[in-house]
N, C-alpha and C. Protein backbone atom coordinates (compact mmCIF):
# COMPACT_ATOMS: atom_id res chain seq x y z
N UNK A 1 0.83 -1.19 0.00
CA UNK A 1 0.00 0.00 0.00
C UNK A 1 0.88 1.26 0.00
N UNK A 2 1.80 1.35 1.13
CA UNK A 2 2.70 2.11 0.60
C UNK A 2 3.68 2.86 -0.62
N UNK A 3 4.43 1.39 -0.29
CA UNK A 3 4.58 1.27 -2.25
C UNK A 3 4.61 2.21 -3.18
N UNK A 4 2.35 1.49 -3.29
CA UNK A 4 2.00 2.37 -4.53
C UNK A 4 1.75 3.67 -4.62
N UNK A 5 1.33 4.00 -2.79
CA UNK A 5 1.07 5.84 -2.40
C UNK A 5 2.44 6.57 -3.02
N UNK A 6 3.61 5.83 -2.77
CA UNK A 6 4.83 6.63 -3.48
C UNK A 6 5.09 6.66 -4.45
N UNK A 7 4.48 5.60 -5.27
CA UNK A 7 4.71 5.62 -7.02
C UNK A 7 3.65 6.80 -7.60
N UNK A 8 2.18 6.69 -6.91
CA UNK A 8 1.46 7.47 -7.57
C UNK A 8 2.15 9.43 -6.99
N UNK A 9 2.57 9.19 -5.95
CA UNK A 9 3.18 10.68 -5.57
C UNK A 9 4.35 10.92 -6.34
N UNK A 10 4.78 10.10 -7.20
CA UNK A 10 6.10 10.42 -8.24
C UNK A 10 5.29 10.57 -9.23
N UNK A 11 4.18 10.01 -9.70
CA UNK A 11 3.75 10.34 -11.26
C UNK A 11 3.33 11.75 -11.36
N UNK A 12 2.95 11.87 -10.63
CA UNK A 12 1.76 13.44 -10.27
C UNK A 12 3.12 14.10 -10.86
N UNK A 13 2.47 15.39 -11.63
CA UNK A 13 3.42 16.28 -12.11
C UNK A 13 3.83 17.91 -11.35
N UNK A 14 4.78 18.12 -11.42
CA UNK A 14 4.92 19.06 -10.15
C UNK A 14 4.15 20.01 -10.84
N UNK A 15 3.69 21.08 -9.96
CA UNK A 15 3.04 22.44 -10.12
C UNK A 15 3.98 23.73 -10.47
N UNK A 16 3.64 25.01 -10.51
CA UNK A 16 4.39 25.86 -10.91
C UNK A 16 4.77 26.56 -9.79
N UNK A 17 6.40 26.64 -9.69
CA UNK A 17 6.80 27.55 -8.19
C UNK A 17 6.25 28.81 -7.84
N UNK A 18 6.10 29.40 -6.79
CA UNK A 18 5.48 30.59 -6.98
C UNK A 18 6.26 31.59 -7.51
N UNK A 19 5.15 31.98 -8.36
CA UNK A 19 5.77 33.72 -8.95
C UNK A 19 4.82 34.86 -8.49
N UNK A 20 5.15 36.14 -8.92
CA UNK A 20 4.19 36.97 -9.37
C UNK A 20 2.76 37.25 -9.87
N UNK A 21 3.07 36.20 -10.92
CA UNK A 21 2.03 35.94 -12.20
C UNK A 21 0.82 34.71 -11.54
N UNK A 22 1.86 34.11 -10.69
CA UNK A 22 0.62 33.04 -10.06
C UNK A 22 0.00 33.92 -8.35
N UNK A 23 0.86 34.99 -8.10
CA UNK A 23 -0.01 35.34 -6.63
C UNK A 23 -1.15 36.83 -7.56
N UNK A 24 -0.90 36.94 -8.85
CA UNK A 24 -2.11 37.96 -9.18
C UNK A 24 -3.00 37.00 -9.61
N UNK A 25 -3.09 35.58 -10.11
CA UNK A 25 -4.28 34.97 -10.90
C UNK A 25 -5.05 34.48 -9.29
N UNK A 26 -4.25 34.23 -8.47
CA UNK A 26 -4.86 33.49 -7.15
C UNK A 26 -6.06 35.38 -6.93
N UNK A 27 -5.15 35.88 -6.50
CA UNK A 27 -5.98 37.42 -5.84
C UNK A 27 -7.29 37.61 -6.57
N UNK A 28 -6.75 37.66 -7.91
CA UNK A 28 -8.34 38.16 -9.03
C UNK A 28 -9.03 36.90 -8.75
N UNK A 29 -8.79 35.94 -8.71
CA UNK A 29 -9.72 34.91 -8.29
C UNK A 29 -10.27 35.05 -7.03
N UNK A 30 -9.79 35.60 -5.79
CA UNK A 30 -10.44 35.61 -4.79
C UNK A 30 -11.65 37.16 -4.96
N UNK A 31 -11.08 37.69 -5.55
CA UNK A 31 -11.56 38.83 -5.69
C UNK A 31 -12.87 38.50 -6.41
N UNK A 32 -13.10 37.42 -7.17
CA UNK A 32 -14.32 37.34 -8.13
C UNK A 32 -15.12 36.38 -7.00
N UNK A 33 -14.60 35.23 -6.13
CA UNK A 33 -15.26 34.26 -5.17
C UNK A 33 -15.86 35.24 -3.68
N UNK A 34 -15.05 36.66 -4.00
CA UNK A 34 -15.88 37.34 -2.40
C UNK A 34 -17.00 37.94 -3.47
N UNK A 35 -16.81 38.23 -4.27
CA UNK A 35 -18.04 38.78 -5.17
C UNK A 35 -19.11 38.37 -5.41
N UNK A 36 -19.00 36.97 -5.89
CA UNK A 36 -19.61 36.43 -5.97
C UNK A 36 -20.59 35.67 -4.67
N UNK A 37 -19.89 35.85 -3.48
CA UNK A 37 -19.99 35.30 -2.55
C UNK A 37 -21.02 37.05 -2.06
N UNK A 38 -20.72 37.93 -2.43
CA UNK A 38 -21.31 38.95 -1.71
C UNK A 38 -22.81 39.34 -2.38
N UNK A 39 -22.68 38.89 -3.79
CA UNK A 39 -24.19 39.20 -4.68
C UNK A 39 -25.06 38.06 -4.31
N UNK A 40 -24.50 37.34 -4.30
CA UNK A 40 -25.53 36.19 -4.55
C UNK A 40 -26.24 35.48 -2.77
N UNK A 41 -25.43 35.87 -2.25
CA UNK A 41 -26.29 35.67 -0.29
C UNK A 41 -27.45 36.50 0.08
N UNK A 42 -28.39 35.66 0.34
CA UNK A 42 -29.18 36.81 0.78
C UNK A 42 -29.82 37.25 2.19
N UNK A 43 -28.93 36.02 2.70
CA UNK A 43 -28.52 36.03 4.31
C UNK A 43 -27.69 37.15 4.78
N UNK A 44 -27.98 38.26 5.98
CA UNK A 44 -27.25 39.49 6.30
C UNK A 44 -27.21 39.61 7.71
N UNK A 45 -27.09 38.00 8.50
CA UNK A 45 -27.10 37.86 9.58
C UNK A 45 -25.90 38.05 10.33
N UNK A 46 -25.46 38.34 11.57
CA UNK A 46 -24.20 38.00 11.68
C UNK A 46 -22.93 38.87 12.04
N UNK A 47 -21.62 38.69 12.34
CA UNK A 47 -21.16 39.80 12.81
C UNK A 47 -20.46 40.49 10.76
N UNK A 48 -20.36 41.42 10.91
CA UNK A 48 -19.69 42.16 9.81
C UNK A 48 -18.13 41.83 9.20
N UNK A 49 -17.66 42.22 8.38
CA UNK A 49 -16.25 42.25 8.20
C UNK A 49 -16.52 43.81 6.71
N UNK A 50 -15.70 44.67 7.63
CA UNK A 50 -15.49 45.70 6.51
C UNK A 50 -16.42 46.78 6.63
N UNK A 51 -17.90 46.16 6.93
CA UNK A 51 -19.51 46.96 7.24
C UNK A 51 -20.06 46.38 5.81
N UNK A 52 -19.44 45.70 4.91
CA UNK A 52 -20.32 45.22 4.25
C UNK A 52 -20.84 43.76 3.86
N UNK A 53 -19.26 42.89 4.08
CA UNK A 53 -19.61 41.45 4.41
C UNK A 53 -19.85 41.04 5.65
N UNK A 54 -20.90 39.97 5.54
CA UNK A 54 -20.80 38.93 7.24
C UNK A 54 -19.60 38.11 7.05
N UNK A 55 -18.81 38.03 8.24
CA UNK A 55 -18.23 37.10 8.22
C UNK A 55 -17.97 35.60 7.57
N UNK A 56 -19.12 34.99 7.59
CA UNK A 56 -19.77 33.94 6.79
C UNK A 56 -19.59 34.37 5.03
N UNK A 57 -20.09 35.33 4.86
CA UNK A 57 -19.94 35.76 3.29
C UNK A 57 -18.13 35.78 2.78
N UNK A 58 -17.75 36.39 3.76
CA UNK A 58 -16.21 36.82 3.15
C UNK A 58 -15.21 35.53 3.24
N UNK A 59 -15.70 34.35 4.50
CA UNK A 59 -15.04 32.73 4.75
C UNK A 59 -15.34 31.92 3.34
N UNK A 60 -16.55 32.10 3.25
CA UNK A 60 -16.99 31.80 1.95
C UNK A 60 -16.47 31.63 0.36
N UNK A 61 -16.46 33.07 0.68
CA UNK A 61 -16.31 33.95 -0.60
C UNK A 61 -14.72 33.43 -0.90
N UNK A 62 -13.85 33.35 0.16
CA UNK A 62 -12.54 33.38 0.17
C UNK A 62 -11.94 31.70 -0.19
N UNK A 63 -12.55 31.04 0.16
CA UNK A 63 -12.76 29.56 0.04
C UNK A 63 -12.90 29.28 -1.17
N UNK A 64 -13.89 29.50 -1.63
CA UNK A 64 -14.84 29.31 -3.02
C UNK A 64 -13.33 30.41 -3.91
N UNK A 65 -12.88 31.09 -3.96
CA UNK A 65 -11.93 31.92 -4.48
C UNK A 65 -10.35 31.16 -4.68
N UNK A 66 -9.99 30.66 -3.28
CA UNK A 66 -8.99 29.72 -3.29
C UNK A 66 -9.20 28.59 -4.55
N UNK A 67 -10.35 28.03 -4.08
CA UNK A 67 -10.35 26.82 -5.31
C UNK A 67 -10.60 26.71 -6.66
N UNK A 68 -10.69 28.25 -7.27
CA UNK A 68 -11.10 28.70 -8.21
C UNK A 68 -9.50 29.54 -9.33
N UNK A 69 -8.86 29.99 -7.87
CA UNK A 69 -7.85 30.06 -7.96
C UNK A 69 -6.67 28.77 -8.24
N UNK A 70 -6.94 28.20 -7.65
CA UNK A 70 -6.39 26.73 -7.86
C UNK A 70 -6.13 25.84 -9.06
N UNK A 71 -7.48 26.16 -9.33
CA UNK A 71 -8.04 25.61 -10.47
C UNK A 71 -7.37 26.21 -12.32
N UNK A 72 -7.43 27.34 -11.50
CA UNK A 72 -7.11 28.47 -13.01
C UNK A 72 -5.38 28.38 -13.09
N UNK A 73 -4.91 28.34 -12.17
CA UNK A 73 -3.12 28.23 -12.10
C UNK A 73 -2.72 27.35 -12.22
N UNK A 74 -3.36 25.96 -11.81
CA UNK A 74 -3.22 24.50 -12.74
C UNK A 74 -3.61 24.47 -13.93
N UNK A 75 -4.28 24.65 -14.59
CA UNK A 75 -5.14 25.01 -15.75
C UNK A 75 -3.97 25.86 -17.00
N UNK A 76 -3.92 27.12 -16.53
CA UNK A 76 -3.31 28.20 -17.29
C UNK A 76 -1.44 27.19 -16.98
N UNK A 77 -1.31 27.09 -16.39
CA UNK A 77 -0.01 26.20 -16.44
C UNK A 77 0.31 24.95 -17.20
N UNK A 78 -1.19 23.96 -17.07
CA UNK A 78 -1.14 22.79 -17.82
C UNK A 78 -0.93 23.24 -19.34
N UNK A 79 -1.73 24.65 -19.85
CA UNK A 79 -1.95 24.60 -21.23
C UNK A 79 -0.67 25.72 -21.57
N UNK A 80 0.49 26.34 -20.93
CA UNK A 80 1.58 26.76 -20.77
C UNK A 80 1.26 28.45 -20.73
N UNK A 81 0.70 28.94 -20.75
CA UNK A 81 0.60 30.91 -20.29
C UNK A 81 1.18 30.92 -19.30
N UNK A 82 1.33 30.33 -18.15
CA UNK A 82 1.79 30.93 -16.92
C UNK A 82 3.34 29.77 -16.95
């Protein structure tokens, strides 16, 4: 079982080191997941962050942003731009 956990952790292809170019695609991505996270709730319960997100909205928003981010810097890397 081992083993194979280490063979499949050698196939996997490494990711791109961090640059520049990958901490602005992560940001605009979070930037579109609090957005999105801020239009579309229509829950306004809760303590604040800023006076305009709840807390809940901006954990959210930031989450949903990470993996979106994630997604786009694997992506834009697999097909070579970044």
């Amino acid at each position: 079982m081992l083993h194979s956990s280490l063979l499949l952790a050698a196939a996997t292809p490494m990711s791109q080191a961090w640059s520049p170019t990958i901490a602005i695609v992560m940001v605009v991505c979070n930037a579109l997941g609090v957005f999105a996270a801020a239009t579309t709730s229509k829950v306004k319960a809760g303590p604040t962050v800023g006076g305009a997100l709840t807390l809940g909205q901006a954990i959210g928003g930031t989450c949903f942003g990470h993996i979106l981010g994630a997604g786009a810097i694997l992506g834009l890397t697999s097909i070579g731009v970044i």
